[in-house]
Protein backbone atom coordinates (compact mmCIF):
# COMPACT_ATOMS: atom_id res chain seq x y z
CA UNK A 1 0.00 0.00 0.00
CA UNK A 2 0.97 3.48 -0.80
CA UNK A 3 1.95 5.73 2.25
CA UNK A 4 -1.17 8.20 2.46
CA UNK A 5 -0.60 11.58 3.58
CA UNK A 6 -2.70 13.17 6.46
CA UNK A 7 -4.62 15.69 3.52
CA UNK A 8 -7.76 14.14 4.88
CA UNK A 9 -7.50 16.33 7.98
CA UNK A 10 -6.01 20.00 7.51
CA UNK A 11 -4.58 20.82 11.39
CA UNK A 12 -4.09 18.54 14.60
CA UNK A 13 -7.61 18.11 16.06
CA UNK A 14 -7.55 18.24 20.00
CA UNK A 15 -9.54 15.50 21.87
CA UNK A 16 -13.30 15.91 21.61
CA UNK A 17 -13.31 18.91 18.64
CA UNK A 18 -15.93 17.22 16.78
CA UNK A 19 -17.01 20.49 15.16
CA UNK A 20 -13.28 20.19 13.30
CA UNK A 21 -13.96 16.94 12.62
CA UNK A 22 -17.13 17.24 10.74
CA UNK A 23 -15.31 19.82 8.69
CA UNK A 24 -12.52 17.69 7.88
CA UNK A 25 -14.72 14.73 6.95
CA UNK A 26 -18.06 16.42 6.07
CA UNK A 27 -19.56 12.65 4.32
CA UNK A 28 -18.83 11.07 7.50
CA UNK A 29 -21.96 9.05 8.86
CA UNK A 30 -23.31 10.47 12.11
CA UNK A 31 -23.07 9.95 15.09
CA UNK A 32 -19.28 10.09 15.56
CA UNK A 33 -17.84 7.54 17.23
CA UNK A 34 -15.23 9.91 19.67
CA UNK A 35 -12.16 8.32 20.61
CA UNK A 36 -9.92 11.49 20.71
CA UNK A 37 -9.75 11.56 24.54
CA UNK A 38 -9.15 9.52 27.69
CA UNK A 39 -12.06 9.86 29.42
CA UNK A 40 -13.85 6.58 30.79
CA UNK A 41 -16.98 6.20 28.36
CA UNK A 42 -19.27 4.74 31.15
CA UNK A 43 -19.35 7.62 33.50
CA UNK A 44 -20.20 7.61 36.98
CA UNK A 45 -23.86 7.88 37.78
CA UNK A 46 -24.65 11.57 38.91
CA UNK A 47 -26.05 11.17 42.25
CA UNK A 48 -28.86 13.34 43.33
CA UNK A 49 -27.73 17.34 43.91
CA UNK A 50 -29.16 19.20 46.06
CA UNK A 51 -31.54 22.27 45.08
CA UNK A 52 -29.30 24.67 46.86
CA UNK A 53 -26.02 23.98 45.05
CA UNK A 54 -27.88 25.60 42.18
CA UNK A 55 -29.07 28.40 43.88
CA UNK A 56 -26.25 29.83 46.70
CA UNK A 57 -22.20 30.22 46.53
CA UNK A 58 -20.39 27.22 47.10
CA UNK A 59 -20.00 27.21 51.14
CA UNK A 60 -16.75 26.18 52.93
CA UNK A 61 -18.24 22.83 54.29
CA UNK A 62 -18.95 21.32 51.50
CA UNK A 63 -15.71 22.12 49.83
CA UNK A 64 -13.76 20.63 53.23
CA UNK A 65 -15.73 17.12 52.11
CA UNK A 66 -14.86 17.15 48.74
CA UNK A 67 -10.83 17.58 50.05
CA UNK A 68 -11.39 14.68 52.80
CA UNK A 69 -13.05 12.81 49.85
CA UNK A 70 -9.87 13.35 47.75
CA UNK A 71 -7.92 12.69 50.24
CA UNK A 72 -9.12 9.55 50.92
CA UNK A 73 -9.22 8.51 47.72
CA UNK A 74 -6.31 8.99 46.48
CA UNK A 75 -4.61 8.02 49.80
CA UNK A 76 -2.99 11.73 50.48
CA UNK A 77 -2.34 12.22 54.67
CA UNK A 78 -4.68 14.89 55.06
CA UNK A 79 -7.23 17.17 53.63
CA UNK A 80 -4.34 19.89 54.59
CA UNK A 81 -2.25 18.69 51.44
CA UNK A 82 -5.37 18.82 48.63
CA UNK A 83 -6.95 22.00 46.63
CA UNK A 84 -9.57 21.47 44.17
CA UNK A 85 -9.71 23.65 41.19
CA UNK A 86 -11.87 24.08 38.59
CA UNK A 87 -9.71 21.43 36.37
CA UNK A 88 -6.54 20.09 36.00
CA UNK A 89 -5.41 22.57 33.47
CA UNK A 90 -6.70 25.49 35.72
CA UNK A 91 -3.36 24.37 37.52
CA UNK A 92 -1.46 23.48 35.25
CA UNK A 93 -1.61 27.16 34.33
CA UNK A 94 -1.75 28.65 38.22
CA UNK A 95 1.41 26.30 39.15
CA UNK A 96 4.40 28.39 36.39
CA UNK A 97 2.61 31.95 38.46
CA UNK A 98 3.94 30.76 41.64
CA UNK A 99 7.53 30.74 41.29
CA UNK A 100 10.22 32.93 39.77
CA UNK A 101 10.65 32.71 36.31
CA UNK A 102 13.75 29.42 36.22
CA UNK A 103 14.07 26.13 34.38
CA UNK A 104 11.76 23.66 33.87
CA UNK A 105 12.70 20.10 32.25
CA UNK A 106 9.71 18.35 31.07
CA UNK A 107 9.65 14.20 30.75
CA UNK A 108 8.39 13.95 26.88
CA UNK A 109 7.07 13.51 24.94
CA UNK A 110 3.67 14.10 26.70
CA UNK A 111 0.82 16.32 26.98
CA UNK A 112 1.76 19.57 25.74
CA UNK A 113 -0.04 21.93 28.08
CA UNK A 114 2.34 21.32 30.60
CA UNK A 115 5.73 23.13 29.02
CA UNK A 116 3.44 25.61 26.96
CA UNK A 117 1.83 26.74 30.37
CA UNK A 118 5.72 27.07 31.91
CA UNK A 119 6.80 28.97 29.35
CA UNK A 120 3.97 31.30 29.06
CA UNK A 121 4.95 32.26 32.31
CA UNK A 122 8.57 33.56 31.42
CA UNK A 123 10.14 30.01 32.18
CA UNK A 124 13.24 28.58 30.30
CA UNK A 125 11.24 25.19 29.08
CA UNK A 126 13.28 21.88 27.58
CA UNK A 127 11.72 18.82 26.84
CA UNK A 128 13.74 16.12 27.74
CA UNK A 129 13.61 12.15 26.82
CA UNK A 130 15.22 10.74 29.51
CA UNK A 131 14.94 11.95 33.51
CA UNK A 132 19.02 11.57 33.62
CA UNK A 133 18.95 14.93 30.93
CA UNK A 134 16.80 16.44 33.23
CA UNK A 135 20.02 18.57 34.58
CA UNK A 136 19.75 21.05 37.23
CA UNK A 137 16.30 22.47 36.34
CA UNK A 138 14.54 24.46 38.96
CA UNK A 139 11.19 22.29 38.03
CA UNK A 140 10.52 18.74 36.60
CA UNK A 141 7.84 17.72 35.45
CA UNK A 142 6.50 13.79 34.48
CA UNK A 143 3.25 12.78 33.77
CA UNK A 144 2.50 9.27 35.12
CA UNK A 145 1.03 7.10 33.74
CA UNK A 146 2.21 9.03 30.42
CA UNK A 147 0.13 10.43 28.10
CA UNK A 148 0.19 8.63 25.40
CA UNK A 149 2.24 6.04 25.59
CA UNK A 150 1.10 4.77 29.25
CA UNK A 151 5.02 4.98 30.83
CA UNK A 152 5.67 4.60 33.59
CA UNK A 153 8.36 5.94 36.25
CA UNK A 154 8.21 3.99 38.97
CA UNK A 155 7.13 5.85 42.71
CA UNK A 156 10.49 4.75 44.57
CA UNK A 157 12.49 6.94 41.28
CA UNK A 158 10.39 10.17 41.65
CA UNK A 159 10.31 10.73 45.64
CA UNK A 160 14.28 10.42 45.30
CA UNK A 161 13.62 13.01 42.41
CA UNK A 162 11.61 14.63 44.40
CA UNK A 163 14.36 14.60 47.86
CA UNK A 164 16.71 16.02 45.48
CA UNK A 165 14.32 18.75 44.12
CA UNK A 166 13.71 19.83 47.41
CA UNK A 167 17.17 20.16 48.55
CA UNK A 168 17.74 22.79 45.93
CA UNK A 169 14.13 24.50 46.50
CA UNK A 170 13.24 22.92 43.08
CA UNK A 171 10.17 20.99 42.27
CA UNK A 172 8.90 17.78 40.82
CA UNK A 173 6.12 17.92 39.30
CA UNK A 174 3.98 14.76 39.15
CA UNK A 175 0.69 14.60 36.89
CA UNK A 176 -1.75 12.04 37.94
CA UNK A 177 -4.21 12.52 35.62
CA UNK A 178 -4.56 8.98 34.70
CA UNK A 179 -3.52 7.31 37.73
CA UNK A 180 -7.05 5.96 38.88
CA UNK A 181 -6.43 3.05 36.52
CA UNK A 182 -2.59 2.37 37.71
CA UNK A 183 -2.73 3.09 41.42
CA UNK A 184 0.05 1.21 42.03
CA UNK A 185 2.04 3.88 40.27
CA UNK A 186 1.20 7.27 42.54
CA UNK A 187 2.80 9.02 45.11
CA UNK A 188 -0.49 10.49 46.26
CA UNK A 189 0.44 9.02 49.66
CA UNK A 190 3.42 10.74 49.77
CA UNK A 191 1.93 14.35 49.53
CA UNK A 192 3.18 16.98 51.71
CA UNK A 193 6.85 15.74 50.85
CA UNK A 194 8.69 19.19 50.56
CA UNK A 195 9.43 19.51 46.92
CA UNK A 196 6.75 17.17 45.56
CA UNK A 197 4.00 18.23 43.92
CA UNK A 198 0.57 16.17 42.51
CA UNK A 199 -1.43 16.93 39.85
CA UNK A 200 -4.78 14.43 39.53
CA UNK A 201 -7.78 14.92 37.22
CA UNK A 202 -11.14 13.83 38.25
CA UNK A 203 -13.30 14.10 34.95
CA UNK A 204 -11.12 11.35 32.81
CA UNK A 205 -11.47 8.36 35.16
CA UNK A 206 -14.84 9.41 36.07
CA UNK A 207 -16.03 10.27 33.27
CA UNK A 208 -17.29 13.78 33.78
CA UNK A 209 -14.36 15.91 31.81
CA UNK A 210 -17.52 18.40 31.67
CA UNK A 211 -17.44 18.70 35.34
CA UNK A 212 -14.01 20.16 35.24
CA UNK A 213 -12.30 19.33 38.51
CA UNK A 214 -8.99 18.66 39.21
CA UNK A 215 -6.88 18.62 42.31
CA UNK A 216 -3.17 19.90 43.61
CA UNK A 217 -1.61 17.51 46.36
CA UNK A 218 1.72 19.35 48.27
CA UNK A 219 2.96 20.96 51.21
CA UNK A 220 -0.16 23.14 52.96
CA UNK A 221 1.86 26.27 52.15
CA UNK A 222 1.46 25.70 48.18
CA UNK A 223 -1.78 23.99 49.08
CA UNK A 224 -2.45 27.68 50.71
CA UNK A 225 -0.91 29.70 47.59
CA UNK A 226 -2.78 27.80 44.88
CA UNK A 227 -6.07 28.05 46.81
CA UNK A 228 -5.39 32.21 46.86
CA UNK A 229 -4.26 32.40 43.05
CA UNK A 230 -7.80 30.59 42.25
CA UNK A 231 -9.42 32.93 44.56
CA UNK A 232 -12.74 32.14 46.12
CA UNK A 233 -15.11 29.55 44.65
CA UNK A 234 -12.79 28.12 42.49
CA UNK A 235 -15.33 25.00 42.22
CA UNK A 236 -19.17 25.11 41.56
CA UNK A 237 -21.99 23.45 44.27
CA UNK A 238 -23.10 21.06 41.95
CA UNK A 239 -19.29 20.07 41.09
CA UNK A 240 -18.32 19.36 44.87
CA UNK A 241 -22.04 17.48 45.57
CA UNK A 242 -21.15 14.84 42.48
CA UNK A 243 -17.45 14.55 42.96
CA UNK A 244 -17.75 14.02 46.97
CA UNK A 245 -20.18 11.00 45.96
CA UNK A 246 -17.80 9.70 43.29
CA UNK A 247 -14.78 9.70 45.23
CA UNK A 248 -16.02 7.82 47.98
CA UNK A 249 -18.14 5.20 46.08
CA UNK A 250 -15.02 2.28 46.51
CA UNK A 251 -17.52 0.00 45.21
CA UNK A 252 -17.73 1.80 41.93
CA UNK A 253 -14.33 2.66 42.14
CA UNK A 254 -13.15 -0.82 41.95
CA UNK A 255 -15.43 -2.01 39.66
CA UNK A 256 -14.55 0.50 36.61
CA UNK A 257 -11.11 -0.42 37.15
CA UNK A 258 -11.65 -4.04 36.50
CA UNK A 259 -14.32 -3.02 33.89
CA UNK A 260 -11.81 -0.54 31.74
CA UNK A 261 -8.97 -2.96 31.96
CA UNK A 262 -11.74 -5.84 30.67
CA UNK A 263 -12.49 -3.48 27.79
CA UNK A 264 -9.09 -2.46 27.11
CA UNK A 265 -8.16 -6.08 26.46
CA UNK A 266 -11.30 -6.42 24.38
CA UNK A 267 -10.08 -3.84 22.36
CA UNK A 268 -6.91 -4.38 21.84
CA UNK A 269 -7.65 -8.07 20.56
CA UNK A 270 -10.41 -6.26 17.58
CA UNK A 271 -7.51 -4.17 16.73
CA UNK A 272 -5.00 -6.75 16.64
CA UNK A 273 -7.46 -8.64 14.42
CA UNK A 274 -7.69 -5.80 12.12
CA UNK A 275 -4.34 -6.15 11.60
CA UNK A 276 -3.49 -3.15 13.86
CA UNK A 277 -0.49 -3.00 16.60
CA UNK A 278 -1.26 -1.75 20.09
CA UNK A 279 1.85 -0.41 21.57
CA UNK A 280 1.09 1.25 24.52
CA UNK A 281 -1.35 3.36 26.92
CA UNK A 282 -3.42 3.03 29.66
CA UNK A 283 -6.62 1.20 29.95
CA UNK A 284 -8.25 4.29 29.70
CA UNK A 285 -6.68 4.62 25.94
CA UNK A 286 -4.56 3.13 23.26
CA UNK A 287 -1.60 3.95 21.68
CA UNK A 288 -0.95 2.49 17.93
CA UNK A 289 2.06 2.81 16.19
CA UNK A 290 2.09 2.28 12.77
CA UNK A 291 3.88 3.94 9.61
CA UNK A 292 0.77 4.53 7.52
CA UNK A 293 -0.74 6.06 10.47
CA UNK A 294 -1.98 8.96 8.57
CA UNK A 295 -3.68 7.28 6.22
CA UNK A 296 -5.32 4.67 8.90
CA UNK A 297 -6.24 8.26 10.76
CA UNK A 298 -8.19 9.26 7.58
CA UNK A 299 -9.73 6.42 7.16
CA UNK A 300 -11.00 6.22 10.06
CA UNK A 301 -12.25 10.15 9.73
CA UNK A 302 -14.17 8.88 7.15
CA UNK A 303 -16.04 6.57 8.91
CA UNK A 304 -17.02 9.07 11.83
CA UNK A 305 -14.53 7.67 14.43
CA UNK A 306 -12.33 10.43 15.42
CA UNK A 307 -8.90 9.49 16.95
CA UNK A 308 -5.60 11.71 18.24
CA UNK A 309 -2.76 11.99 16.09
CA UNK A 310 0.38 13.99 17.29
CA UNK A 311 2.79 16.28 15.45
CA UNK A 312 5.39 15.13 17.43
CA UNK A 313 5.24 11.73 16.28
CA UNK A 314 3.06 10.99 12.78
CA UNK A 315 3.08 7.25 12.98
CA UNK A 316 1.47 7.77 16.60
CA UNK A 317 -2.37 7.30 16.94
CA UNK A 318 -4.17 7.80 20.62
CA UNK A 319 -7.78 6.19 20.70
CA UNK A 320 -9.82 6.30 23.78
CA UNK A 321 -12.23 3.06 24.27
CA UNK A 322 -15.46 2.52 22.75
CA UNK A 323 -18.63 2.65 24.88
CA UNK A 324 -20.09 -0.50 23.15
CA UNK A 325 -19.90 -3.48 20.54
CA UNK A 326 -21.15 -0.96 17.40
CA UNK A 327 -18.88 1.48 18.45
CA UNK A 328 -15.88 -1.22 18.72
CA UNK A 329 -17.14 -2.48 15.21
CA UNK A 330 -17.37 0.23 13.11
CA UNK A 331 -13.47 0.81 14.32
CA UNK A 332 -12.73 -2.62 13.17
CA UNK A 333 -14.18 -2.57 9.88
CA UNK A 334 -12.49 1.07 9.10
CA UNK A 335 -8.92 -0.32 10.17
CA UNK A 336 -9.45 -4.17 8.53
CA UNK A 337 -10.81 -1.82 5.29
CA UNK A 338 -7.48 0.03 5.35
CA UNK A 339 -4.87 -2.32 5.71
CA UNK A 340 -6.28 -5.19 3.98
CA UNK A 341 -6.49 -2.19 0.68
């Protein structure tokens, strides 16, 4: 087969822009299929909210439950060591604001928010392949699990990262965002450690990105200077009455681990039948690697099934997993179609 360029979409189309999809591929059949992000496609149940979250500013109780909920969670010491923000990336861009302008190394490649919101700040921003080229920079940061590949740097390696960062008043860094699904992998429980900071998303594993909520884990005093950057009511009522029932629903927890790592296997076996390599991720998404990833990318525009692709890396392709059996199919058909042209 010929190598197909990537004509059939214009621009790199961010997870969930199905508006740019439909303009890229305007005879694709409807609905789309969207597997441009990792969020969990069987989302947590909302639970009943009350009246009044609607109605009245978020009080200070019920944002103290939603921290001990966190904190519980995720296994942090206290409530002392968690802020909740209005999303992960609400931090992502508070966190370069509260230090001097230095260096920052970032673990790559990965999500790109992180080193555009350093440098947007007046940081000196590297991306670096390898945590040994990390150097003396004021800041690391690694995203764990990775997105998109699904690395992983194991916890003992980052809190003697971290020890070191903190013996030069540097940070590290640590996104959580996919985490949930790889608890094994966090450091959530060692929050508070001077130097160490934890970044964890709640929408993606919950599946409720449009809740936007995300959470900073550290030492109370950058607990205390993130939570006055925000400023007051940084989350809505409704957003701390569904995300205090999520986080402590262990039952559910537990299951939709099992469940997403049942799927993800699933998956990965129709690929593989369709002739298509996973080589990484999370069970939350999929990374393929493939040399006529372009084309397979079009093709699958074409059949309304929207998928990441990276300019970093063109034979890369991210797909989140499908909520059900027509959804899995109709990815199936569009790969086995492609490379069996």
């Amino acid at each position: 087969m010929m190598a197909e360029s990537a004509a059939g979409s214009k621009r790199i189309i961010h997870g969930g822009d199905l508006d740019a999809a439909r303009a890229d591929f305007p005879g694709a059949p409807e609905p789309w299929v969207d597997l441009s992000t990792g969020i969990n496609p069987w989302p947590y149940p909302l639970p009943a909210i009350p009246a009044d979250s609607w109605a009245r500013l978020p009080g200070r109780s019920a944002e103290a439950a939603l921290r001990e909920a966190a904190a519980a969670c995720y296994g942090a010491p206290s409530p002392d060591c968690v802020v909740a923000a209005g999303g992960s990336q609400a931090l992502i861009q508070i966190l370069p604001r509260l230090r001097p302008p230095g260096t920052v190394a970032v673990l790559g490649p990965t999500y790109a928010e992180h080193a555009a919101g350093w440098a947007k700040a007046g940081h000196r921003v590297s991306e670096v392949m390898s945590l040994e080229s990390c150097g003396g920079a004021d800041v690391m940061v690694v995203v764990n699990p990775n997105n998109p590949d699904g690395r992983i740097v194991p916890p003992k390696t980052l809190l003697a990262l971290a020890d070191r960062q903190a013996a030069r008043g540097g940070w590290l860094v640590v996104d959580e965002a996919f985490a949930e699904v790889a608890p094994h992998c966090s450091v959530a429980a060692e929050a508070g450690r001077a130097g160490l900071v934890i970044l964890r998303s709640f929408g993606k594993f919950f599946g409720l990105a449009g809740v936007r909520l995300g959470f900073l884990l550290g030492e109370p005093a950058l607990v205390e200077a993130s939570r006055a950057a925000m400023g007051p009511w940084a989350v809505s009522g409704p957003a701390l009455a569904v995300a205090t029932a999520a986080l402590s629903d262990a039952a559910w927890i537990a299951a939709t681990r099992r469940r997403l790592a049942d799927a993800a296997a699933r998956f990965d076996a129709k690929l593989a039948g369709a002739g298509v390599r996973v080589a990484g991720g999370t069970s939350l998404f999929r990374l393929i690697d493939d040399p006529q990833a372009a084309g397979l990318y079009n093709e699958l525009g074409r059949a309304g099934v929207l998928v990441r692709r990276f300019d970093y890396r063109q034979e890369w392709l991210r797909l989140g997993l499908p909520a059900d059996k027509a959804a899995e199919d109709r990815v199936k058909t569009a790969c086995g179609m492609f490379k069996n042209r």
